[in-house]
C-alpha atoms as a PDB file:
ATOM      1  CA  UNK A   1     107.055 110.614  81.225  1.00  0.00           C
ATOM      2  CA  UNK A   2     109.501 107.695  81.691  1.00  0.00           C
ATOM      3  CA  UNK A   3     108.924 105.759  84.667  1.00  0.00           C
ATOM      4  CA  UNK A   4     110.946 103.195  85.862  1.00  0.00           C
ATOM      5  CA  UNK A   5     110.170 100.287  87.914  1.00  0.00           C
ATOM      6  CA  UNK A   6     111.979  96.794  89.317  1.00  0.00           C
ATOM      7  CA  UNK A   7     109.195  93.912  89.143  1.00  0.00           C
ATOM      8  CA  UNK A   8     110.189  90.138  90.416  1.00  0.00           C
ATOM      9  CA  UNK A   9     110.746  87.756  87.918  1.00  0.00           C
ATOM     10  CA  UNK A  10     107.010  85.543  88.312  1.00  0.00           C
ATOM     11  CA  UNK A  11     105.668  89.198  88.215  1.00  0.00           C
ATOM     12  CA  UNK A  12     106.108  91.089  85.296  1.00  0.00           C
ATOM     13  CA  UNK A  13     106.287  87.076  83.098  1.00  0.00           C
ATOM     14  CA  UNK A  14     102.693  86.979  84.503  1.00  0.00           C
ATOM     15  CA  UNK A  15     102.378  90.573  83.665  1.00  0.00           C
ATOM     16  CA  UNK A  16     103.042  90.511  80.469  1.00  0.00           C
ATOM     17  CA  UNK A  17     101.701  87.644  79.371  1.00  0.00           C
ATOM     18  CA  UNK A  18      98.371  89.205  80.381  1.00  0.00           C
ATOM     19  CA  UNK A  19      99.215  92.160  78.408  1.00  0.00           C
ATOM     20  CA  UNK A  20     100.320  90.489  75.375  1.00  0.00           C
ATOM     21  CA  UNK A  21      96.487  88.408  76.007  1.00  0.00           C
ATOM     22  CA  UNK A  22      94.622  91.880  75.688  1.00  0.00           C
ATOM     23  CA  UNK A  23      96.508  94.104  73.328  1.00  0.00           C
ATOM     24  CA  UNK A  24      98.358  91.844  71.153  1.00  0.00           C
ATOM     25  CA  UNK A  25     101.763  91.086  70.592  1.00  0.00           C
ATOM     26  CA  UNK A  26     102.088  94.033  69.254  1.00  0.00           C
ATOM     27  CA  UNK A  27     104.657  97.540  70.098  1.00  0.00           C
ATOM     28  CA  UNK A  28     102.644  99.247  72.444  1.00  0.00           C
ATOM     29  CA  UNK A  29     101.008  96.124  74.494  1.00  0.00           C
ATOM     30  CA  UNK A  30     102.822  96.760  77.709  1.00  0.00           C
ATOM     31  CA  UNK A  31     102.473 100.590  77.595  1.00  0.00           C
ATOM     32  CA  UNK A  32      98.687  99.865  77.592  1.00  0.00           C
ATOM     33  CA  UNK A  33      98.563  97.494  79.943  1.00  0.00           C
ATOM     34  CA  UNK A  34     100.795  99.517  82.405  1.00  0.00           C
ATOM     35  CA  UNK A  35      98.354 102.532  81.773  1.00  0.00           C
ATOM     36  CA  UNK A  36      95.740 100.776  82.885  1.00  0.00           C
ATOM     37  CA  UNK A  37      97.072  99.459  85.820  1.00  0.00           C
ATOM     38  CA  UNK A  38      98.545 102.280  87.097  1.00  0.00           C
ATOM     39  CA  UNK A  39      95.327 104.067  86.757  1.00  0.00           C
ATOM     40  CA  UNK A  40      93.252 101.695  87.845  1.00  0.00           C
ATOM     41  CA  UNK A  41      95.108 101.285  91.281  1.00  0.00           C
ATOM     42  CA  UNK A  42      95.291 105.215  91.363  1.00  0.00           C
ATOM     43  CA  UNK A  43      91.266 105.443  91.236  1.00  0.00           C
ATOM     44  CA  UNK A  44      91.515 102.886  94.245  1.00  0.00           C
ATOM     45  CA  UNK A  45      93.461 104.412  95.977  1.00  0.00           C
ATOM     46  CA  UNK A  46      91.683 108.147  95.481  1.00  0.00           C
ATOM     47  CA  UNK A  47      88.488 106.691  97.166  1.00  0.00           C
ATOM     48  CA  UNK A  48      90.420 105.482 100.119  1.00  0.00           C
ATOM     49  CA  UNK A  49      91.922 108.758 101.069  1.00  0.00           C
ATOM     50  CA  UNK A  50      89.881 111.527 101.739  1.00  0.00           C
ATOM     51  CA  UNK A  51      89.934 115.306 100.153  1.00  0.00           C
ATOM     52  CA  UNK A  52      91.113 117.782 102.519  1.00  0.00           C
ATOM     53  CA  UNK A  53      91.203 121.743 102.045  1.00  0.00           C
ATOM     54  CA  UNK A  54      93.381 122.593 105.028  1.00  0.00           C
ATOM     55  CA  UNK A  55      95.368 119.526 105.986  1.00  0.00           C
ATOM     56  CA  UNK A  56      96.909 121.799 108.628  1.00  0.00           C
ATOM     57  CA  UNK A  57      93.147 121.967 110.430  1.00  0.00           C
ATOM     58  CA  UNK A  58      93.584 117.964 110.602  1.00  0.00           C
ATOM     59  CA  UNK A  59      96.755 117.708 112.653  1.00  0.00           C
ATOM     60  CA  UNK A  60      96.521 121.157 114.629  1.00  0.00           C
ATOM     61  CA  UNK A  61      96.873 120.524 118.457  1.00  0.00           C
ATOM     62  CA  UNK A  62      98.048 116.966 118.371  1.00  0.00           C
ATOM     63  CA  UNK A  63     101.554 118.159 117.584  1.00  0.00           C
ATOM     64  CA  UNK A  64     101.492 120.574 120.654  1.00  0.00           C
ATOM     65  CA  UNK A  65     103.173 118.536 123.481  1.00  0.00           C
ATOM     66  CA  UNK A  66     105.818 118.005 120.946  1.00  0.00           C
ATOM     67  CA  UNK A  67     106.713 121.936 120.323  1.00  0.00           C
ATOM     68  CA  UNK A  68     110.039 123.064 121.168  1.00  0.00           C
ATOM     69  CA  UNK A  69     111.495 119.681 121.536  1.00  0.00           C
ATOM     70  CA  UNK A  70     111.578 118.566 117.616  1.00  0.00           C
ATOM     71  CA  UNK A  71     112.572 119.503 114.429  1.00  0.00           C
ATOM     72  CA  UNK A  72     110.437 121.191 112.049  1.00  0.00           C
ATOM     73  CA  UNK A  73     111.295 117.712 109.690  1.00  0.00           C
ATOM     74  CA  UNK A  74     110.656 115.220 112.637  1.00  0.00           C
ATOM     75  CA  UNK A  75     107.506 117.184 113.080  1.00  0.00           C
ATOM     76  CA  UNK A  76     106.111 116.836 109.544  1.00  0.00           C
ATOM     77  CA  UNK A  77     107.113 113.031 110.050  1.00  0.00           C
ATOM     78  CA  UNK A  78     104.574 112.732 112.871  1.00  0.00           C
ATOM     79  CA  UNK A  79     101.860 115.058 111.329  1.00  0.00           C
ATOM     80  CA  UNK A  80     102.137 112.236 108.129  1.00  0.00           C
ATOM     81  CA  UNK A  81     102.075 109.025 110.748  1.00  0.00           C
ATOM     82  CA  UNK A  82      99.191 111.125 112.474  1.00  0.00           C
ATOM     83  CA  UNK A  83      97.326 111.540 109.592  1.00  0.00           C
ATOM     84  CA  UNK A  84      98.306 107.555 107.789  1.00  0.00           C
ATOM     85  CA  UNK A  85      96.400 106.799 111.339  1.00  0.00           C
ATOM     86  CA  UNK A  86      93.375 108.065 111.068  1.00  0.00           C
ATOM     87  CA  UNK A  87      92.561 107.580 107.283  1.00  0.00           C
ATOM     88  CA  UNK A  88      94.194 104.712 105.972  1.00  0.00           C
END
């Protein structure tokens, strides 16, 4: 997979100079390094949010005074603020 991402300037110099520190300054240095980061803030992030089964159980009632008077879309943008709220 090909991501693509816009860093500032002081940013990715700092980044990869600490990449080039660890792997080498070799082909493949900042693919490693990017791996690693990106996985590393992943597994942060998993331990912050919790597992859910039925994400509709979390949210079910606290939508109700707002039936009939949005759309379906605003409604799934207040279930996510509703549910940012209480877990993040």
């Amino acid at each position: 997979m090909v991501l693509k991402i816009e860093l500032d300037k002081e940013i990715e110099h700092r980044f990869r100079e600490a990449a080039m520190k660890k792997y080498g300054y070799k082909k493949g240095s900042l693919q490693k390094a990017t791996h690693e980061a990106l996985s590393s803030w992943v597994m942060q992030q998993s331990t912050r949010v919790p597992k859910v089964k039925d994400p509709f159980k979390l949210v079910r009632g606290m939508l109700s005074d707002l039936k009939g008077k949005t759309t379906s879309v605003e409604l799934q943008h207040e279930a996510t603020k509703l549910w940012a709220k209480k877990y993040l």
